[in-house]
PDB file of N, CA and C in Angstrom:
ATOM      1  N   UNK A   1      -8.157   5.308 -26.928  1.00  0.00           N
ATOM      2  CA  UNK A   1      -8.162   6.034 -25.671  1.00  0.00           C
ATOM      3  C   UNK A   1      -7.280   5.289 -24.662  1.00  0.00           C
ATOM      4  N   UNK A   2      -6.603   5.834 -23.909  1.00  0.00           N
ATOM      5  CA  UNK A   2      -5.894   6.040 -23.048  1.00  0.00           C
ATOM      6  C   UNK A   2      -6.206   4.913 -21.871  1.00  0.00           C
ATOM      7  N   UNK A   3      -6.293   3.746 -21.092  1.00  0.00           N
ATOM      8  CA  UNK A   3      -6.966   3.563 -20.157  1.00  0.00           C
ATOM      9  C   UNK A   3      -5.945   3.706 -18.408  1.00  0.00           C
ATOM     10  N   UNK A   4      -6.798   3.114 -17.812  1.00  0.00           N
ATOM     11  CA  UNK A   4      -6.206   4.352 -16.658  1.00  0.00           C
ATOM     12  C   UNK A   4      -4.698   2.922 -16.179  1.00  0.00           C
ATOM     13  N   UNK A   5      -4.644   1.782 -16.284  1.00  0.00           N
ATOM     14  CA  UNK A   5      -3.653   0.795 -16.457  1.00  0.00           C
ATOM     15  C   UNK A   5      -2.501   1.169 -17.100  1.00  0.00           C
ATOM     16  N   UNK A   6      -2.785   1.777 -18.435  1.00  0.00           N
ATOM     17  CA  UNK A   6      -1.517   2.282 -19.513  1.00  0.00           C
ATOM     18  C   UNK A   6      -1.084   3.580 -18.775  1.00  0.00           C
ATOM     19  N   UNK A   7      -1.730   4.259 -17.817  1.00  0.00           N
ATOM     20  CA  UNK A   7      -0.637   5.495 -17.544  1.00  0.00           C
ATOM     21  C   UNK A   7      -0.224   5.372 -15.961  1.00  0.00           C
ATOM     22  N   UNK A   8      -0.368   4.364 -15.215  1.00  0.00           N
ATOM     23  CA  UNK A   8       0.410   3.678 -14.471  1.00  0.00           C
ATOM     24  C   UNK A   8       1.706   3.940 -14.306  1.00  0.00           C
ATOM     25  N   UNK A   9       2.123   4.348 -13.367  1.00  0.00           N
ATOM     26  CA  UNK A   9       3.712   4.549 -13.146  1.00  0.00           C
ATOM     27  C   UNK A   9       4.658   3.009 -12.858  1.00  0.00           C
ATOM     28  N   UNK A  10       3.944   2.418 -12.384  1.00  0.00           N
ATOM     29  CA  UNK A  10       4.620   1.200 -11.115  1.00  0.00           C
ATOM     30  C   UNK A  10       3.476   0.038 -11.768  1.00  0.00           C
ATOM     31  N   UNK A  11       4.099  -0.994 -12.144  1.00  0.00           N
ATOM     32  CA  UNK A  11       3.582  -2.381 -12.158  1.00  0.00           C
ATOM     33  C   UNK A  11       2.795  -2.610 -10.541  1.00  0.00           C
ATOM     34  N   UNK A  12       1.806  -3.360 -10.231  1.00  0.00           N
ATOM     35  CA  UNK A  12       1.102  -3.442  -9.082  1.00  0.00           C
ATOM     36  C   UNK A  12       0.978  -5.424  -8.634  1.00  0.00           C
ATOM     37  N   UNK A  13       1.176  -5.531  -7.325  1.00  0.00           N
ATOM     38  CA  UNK A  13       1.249  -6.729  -6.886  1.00  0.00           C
ATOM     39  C   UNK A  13      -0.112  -6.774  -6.067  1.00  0.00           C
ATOM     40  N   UNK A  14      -1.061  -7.774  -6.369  1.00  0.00           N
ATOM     41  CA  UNK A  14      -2.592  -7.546  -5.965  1.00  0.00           C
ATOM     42  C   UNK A  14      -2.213  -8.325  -4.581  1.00  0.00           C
ATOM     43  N   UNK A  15      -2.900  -7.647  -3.673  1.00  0.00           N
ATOM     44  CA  UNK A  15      -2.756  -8.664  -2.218  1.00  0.00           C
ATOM     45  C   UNK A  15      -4.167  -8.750  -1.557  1.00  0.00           C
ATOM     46  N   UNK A  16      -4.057  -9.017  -0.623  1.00  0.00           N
ATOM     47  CA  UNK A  16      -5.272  -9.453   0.218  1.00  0.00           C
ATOM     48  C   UNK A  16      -5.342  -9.376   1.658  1.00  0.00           C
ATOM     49  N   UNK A  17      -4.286  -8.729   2.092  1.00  0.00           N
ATOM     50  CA  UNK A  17      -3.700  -9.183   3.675  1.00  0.00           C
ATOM     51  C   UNK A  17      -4.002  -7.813   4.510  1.00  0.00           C
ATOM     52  N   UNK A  18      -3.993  -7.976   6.075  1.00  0.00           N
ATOM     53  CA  UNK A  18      -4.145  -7.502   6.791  1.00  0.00           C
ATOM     54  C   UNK A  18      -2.668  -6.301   7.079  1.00  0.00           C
ATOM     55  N   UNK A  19      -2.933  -5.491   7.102  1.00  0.00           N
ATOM     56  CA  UNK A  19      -1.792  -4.140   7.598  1.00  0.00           C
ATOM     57  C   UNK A  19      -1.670  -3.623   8.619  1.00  0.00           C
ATOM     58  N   UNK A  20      -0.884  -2.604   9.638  1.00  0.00           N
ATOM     59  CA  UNK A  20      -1.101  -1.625  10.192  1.00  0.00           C
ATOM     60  C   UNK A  20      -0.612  -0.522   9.828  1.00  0.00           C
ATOM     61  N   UNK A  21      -1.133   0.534   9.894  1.00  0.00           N
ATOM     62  CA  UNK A  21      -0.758   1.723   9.772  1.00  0.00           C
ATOM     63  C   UNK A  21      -1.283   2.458  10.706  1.00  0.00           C
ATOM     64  N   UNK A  22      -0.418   3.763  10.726  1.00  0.00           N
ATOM     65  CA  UNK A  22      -0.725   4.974  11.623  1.00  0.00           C
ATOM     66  C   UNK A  22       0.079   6.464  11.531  1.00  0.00           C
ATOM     67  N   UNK A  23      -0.437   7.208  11.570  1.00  0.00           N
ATOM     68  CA  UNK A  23       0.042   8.611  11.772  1.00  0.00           C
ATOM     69  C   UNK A  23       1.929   8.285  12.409  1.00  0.00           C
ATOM     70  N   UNK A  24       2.620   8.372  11.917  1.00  0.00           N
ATOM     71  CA  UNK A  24       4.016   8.148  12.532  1.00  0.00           C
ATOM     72  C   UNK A  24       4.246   8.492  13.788  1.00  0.00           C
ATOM     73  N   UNK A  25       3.464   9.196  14.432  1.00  0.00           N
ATOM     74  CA  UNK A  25       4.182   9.290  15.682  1.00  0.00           C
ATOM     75  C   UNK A  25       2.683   8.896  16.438  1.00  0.00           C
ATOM     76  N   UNK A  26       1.994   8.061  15.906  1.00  0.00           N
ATOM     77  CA  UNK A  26       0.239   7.080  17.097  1.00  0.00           C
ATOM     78  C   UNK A  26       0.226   5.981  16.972  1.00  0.00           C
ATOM     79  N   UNK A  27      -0.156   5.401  17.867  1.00  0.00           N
ATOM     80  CA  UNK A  27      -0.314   4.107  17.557  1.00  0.00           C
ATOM     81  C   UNK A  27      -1.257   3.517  16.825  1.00  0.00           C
ATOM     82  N   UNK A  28      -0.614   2.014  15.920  1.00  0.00           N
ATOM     83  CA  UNK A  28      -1.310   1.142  15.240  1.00  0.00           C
ATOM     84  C   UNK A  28      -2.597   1.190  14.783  1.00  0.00           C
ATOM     85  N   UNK A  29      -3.213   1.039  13.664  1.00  0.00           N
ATOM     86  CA  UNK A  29      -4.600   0.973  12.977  1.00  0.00           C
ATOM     87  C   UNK A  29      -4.417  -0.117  12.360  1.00  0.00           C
ATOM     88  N   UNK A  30      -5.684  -1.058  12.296  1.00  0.00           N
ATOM     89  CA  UNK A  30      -5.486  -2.097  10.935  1.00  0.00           C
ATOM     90  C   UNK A  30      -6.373  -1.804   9.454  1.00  0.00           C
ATOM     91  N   UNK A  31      -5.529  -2.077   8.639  1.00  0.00           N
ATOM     92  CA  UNK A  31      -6.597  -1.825   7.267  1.00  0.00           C
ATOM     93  C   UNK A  31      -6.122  -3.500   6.644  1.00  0.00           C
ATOM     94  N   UNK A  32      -6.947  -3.651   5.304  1.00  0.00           N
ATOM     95  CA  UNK A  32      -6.338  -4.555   4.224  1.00  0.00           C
ATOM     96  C   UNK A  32      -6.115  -4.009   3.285  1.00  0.00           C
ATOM     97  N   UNK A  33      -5.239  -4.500   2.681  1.00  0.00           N
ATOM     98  CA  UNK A  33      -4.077  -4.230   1.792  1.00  0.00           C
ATOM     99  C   UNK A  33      -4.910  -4.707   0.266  1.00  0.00           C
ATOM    100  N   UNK A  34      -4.811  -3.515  -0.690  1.00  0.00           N
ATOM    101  CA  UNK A  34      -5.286  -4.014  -1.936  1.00  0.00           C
ATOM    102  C   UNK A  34      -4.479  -4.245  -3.076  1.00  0.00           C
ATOM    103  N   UNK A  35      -3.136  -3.629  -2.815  1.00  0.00           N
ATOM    104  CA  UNK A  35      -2.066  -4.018  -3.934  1.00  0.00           C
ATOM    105  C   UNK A  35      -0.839  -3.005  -3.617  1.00  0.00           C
ATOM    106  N   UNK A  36      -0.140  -3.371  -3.931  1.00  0.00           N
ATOM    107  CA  UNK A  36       1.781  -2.959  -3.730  1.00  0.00           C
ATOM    108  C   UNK A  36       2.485  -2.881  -5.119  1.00  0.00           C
ATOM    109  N   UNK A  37       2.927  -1.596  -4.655  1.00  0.00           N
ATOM    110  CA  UNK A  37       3.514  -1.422  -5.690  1.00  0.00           C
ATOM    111  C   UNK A  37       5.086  -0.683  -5.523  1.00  0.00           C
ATOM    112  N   UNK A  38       6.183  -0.070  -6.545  1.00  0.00           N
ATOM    113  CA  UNK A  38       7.346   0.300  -6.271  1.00  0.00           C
ATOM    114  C   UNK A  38       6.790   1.627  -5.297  1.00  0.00           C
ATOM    115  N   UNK A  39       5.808   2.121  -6.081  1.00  0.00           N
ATOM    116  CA  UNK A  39       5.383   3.717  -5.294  1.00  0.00           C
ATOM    117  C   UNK A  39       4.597   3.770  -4.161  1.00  0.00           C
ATOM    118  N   UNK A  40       3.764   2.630  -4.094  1.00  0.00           N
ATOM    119  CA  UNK A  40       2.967   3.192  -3.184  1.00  0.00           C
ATOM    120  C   UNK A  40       1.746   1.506  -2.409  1.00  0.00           C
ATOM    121  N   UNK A  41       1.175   1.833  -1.499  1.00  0.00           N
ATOM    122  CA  UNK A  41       0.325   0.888  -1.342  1.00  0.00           C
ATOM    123  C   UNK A  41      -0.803   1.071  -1.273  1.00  0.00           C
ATOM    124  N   UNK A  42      -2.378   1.044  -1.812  1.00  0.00           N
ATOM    125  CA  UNK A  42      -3.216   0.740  -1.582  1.00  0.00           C
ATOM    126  C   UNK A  42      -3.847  -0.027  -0.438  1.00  0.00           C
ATOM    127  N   UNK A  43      -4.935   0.336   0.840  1.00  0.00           N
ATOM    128  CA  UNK A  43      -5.471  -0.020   1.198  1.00  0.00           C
ATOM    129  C   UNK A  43      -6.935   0.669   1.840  1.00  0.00           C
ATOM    130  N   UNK A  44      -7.641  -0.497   2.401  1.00  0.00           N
ATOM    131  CA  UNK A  44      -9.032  -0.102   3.501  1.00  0.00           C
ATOM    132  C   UNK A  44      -9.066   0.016   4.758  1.00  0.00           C
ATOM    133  N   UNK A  45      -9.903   0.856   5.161  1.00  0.00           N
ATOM    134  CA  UNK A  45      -9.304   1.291   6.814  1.00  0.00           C
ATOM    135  C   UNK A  45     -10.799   1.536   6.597  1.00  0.00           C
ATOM    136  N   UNK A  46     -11.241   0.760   8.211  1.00  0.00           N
ATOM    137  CA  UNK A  46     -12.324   1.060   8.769  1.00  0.00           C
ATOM    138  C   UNK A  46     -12.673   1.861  10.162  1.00  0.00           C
ATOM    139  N   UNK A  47     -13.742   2.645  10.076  1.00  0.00           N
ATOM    140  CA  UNK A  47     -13.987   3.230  11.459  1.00  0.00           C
ATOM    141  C   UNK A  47     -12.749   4.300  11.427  1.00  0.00           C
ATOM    142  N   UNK A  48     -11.991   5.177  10.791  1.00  0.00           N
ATOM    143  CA  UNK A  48     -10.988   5.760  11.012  1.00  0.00           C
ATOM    144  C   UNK A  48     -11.029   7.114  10.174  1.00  0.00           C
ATOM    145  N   UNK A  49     -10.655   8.150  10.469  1.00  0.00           N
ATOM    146  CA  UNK A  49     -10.420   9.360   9.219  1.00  0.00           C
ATOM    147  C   UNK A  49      -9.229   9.821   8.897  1.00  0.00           C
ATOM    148  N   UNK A  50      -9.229   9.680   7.298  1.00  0.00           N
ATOM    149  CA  UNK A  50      -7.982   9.776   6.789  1.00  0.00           C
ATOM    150  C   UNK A  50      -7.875  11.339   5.410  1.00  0.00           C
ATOM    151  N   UNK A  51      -6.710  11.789   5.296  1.00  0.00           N
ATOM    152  CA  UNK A  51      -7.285  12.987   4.807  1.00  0.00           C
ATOM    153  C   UNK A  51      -6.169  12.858   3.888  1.00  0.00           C
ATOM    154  N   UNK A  52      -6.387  13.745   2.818  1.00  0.00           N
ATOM    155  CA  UNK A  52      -5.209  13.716   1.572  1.00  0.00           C
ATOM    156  C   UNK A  52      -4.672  14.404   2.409  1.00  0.00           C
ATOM    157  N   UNK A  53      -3.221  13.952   2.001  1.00  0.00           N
ATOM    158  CA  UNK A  53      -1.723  14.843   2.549  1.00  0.00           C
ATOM    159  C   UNK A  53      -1.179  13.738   3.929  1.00  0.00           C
ATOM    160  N   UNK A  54      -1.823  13.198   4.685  1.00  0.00           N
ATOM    161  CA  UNK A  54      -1.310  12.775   5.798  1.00  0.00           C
ATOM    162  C   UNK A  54      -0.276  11.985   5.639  1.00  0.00           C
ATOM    163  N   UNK A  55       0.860  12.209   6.534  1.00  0.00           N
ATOM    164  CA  UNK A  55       1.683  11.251   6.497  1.00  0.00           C
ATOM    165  C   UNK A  55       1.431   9.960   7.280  1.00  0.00           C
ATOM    166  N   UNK A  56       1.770   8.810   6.927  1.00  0.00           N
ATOM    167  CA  UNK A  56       1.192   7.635   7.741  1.00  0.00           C
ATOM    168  C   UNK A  56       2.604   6.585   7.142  1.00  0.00           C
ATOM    169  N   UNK A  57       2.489   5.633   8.501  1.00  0.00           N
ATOM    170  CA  UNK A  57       3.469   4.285   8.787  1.00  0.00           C
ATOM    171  C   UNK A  57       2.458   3.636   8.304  1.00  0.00           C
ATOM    172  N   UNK A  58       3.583   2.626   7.270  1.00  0.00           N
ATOM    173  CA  UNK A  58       2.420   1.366   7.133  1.00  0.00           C
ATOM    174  C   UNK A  58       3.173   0.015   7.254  1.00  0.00           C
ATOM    175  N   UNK A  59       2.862  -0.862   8.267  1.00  0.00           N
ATOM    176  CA  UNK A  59       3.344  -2.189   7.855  1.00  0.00           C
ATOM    177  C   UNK A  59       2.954  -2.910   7.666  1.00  0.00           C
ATOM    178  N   UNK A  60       3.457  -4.076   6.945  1.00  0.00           N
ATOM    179  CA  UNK A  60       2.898  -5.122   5.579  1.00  0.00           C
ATOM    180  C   UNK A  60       3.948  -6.235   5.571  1.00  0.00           C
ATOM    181  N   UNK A  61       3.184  -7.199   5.237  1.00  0.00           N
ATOM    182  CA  UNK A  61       4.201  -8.690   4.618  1.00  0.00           C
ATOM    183  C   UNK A  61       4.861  -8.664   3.465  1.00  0.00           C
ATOM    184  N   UNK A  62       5.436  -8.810   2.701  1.00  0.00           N
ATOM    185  CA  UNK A  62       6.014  -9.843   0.919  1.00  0.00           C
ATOM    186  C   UNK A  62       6.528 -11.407   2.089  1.00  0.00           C
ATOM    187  N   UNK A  63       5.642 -11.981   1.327  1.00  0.00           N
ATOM    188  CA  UNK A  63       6.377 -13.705   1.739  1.00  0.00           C
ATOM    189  C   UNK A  63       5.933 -13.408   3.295  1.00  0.00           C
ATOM    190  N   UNK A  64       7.236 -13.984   3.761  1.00  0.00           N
ATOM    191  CA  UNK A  64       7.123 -14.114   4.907  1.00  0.00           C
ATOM    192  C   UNK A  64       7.817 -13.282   5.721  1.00  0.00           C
ATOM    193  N   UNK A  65       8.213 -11.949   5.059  1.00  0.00           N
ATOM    194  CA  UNK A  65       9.338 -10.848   5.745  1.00  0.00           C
ATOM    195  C   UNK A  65       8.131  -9.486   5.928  1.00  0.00           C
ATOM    196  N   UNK A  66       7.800  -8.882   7.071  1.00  0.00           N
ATOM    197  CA  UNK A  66       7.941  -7.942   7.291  1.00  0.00           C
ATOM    198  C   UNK A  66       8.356  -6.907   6.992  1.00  0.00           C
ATOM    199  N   UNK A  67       7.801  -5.624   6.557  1.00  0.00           N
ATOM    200  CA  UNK A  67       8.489  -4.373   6.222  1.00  0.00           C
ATOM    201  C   UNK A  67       7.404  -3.103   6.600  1.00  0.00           C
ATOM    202  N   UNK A  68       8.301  -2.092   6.792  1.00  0.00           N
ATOM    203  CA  UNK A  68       7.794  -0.659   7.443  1.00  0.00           C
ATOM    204  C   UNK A  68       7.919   0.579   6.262  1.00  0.00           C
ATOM    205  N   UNK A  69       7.155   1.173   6.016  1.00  0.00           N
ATOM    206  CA  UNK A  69       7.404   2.381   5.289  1.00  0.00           C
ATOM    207  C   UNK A  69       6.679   3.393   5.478  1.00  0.00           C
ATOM    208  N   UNK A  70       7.112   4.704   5.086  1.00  0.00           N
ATOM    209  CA  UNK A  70       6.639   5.898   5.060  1.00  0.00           C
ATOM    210  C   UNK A  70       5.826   6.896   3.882  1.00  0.00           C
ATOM    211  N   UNK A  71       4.857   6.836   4.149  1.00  0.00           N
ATOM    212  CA  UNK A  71       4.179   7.120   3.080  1.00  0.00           C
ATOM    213  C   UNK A  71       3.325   8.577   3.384  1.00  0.00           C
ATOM    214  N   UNK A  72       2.866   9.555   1.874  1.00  0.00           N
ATOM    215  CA  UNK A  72       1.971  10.316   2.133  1.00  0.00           C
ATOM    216  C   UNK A  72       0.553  10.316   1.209  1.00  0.00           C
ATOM    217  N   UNK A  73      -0.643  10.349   1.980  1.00  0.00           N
ATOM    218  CA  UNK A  73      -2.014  10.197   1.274  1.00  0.00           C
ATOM    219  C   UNK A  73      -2.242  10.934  -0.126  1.00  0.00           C
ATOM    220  N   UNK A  74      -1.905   9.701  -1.139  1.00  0.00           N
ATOM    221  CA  UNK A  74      -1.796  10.502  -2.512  1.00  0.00           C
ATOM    222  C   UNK A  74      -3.937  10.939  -3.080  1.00  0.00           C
ATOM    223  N   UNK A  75      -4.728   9.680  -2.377  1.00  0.00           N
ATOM    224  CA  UNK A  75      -5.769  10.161  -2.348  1.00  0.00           C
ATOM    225  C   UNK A  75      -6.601   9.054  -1.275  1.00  0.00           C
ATOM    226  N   UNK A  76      -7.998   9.617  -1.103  1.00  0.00           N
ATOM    227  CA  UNK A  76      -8.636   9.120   0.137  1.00  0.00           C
ATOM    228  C   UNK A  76     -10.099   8.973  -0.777  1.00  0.00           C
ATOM    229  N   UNK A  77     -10.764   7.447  -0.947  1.00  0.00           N
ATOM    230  CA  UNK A  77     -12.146   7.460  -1.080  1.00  0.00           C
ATOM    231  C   UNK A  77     -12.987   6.977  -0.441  1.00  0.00           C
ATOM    232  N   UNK A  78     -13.951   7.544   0.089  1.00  0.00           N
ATOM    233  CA  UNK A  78     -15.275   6.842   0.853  1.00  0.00           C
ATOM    234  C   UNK A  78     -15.959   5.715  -0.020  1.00  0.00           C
ATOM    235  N   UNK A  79     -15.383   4.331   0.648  1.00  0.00           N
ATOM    236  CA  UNK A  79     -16.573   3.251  -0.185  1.00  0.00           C
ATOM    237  C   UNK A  79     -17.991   3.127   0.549  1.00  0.00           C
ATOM    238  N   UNK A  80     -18.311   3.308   1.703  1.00  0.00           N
ATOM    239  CA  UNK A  80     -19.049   3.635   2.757  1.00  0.00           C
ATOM    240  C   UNK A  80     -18.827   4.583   3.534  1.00  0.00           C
ATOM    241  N   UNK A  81     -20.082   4.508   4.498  1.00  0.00           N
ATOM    242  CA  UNK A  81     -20.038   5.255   5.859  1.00  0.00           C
ATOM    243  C   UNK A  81     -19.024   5.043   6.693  1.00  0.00           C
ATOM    244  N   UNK A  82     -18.388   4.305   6.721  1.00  0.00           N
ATOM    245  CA  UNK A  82     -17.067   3.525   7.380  1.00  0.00           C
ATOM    246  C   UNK A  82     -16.323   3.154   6.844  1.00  0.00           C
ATOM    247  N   UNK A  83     -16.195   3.189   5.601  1.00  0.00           N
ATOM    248  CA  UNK A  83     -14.930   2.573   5.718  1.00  0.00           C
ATOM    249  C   UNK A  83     -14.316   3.822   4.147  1.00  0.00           C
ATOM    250  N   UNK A  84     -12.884   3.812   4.335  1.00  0.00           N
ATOM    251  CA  UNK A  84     -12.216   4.698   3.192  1.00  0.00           C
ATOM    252  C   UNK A  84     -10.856   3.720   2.698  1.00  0.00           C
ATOM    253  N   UNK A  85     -11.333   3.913   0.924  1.00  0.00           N
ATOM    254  CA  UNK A  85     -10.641   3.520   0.204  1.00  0.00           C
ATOM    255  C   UNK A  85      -8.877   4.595   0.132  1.00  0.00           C
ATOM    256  N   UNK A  86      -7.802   3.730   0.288  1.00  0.00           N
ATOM    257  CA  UNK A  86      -6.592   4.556   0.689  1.00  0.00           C
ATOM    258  C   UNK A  86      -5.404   4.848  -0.255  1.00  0.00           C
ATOM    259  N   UNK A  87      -5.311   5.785  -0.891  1.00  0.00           N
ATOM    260  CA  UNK A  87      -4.057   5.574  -1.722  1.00  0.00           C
ATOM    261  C   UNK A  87      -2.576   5.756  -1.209  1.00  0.00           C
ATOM    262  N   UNK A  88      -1.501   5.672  -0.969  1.00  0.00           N
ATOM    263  CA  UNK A  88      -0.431   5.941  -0.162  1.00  0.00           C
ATOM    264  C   UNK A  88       0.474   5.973  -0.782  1.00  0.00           C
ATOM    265  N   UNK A  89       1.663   7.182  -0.890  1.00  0.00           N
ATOM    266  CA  UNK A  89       2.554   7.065  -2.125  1.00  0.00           C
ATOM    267  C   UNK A  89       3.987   7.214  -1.315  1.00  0.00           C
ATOM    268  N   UNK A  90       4.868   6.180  -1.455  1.00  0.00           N
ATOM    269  CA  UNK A  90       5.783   5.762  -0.475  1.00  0.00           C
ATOM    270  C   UNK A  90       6.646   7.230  -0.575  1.00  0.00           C
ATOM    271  N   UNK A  91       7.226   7.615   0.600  1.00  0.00           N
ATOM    272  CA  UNK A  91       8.323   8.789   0.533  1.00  0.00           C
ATOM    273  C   UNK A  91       9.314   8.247   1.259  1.00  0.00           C
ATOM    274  N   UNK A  92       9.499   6.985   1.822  1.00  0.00           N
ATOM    275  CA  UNK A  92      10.561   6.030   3.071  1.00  0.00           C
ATOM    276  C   UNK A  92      10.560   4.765   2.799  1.00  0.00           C
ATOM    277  N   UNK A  93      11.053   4.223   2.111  1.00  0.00           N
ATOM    278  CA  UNK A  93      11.015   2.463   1.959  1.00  0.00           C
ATOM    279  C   UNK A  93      12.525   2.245   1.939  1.00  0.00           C
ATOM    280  N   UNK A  94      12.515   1.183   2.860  1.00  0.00           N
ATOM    281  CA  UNK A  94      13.564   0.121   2.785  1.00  0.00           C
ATOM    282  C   UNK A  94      14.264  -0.049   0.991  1.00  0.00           C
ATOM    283  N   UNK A  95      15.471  -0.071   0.605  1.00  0.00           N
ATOM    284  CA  UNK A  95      15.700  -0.351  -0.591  1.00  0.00           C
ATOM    285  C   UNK A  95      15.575  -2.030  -0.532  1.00  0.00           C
ATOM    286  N   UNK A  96      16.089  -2.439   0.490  1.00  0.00           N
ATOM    287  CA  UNK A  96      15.068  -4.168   0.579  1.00  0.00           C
ATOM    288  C   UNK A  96      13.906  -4.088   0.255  1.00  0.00           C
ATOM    289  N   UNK A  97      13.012  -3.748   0.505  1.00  0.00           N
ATOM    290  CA  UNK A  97      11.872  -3.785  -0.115  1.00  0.00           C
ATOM    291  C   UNK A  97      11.813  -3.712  -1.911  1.00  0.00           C
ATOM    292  N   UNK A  98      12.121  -2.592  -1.925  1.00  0.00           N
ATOM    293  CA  UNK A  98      12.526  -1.932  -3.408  1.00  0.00           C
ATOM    294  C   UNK A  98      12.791  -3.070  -4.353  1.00  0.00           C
ATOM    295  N   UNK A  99      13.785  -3.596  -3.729  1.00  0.00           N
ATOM    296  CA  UNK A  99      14.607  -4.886  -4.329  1.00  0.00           C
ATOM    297  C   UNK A  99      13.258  -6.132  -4.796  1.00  0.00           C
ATOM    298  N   UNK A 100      12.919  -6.708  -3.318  1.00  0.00           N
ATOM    299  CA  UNK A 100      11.745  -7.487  -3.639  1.00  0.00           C
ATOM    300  C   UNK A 100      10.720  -7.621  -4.104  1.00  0.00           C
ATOM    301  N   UNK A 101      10.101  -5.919  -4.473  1.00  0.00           N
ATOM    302  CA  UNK A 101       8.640  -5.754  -5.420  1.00  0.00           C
ATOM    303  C   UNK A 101       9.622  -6.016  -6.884  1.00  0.00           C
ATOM    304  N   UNK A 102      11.126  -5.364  -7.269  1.00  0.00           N
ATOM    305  CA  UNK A 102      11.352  -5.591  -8.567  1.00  0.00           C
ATOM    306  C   UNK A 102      11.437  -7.158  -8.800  1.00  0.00           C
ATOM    307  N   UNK A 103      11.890  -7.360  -8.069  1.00  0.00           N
ATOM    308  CA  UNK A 103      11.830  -9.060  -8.313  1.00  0.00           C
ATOM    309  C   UNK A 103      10.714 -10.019  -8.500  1.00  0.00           C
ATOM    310  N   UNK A 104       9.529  -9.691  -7.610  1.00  0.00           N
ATOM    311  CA  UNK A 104       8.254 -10.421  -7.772  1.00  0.00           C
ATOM    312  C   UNK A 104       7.758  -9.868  -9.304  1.00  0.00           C
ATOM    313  N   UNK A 105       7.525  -8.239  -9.506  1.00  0.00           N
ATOM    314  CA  UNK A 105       6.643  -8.205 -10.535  1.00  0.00           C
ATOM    315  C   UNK A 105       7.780  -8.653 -12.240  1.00  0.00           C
ATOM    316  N   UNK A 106       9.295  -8.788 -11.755  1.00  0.00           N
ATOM    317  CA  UNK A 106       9.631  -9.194 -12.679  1.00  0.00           C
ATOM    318  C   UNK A 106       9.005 -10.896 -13.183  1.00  0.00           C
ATOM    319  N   UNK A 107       8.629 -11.366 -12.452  1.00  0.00           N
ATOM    320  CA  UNK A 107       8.871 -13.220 -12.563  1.00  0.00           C
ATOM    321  C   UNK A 107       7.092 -13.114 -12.772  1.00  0.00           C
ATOM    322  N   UNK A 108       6.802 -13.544 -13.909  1.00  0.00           N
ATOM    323  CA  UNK A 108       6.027 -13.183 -14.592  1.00  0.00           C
ATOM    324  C   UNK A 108       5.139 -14.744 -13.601  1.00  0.00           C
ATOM    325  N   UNK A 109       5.682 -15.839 -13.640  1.00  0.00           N
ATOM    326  CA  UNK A 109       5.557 -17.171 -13.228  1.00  0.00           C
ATOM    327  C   UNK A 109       5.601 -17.401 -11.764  1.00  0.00           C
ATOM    328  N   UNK A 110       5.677 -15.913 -11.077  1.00  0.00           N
ATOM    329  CA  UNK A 110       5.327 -16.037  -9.422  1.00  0.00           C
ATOM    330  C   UNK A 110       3.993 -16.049  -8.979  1.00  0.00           C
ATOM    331  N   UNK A 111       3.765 -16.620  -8.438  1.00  0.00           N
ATOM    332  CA  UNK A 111       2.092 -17.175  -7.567  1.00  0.00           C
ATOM    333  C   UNK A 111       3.174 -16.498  -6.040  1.00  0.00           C
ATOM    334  N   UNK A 112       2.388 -15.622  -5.872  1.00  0.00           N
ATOM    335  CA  UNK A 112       2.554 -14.747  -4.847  1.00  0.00           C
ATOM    336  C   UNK A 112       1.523 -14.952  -3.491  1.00  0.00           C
ATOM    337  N   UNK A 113       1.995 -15.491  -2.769  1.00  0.00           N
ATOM    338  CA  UNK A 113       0.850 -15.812  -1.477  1.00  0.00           C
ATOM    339  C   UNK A 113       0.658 -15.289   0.041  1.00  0.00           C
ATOM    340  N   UNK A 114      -0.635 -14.393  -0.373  1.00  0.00           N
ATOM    341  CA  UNK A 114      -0.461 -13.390   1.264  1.00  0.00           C
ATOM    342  C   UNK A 114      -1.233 -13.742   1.359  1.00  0.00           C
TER     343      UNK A 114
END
């Protein structure tokens, strides 16, 4: 059987760090960040409602660089009363960026630190 890892589009970079995101044209929300990938980012957002389809800004670290992208809610789960688990599937990224997830998940021997 099939598991849900093997039909994965995008290798995934596990993180831990603090984000903002927001509706592109509102201001700032913070969530944490659960992993990065070429497609998309994972994160948690508390106190906030988020709905499949929304478009949302998200910004995030690699290293020590900053980056902005555009993403739309590929899915939305309630882990609680407060807080929702976030899926986000990039439609605007920097090809810098692009560049630097191929590079980290290539180097099998990177200790990656957020």
């Amino acid at each position: 059987m099939e598991s849900k890892l093997d039909r994965r589009k995008y290798g995934r970079l596990a993180t831990d760090q603090v984000i903002s995101f927001a509706p592109v044209d509102q201001r700032d929300l913070l969530g944490v960040s659960r992993n990065l990938s070429l497609g998309g980012i994972r994160f948690e957002a508390v106190g906030c409602e988020i709905d499949l389809g929304d478009v949302l800004r998200v910004t995030f670290n690699i290293g020590e660089e900053t980056f902005v992208a555009v993403g739309k809610v590929a899915w939305a789960t309630e882990v609680d009363p407060i807080t929702i688990d976030v899926g986000l599937e990039f439609i605007e990224i920097d090809p810098e960026v692009v560049r630097i997830i191929e590079d980290v998940l290539g180097d099998s021997d990177l200790e990656f630190d957020y």
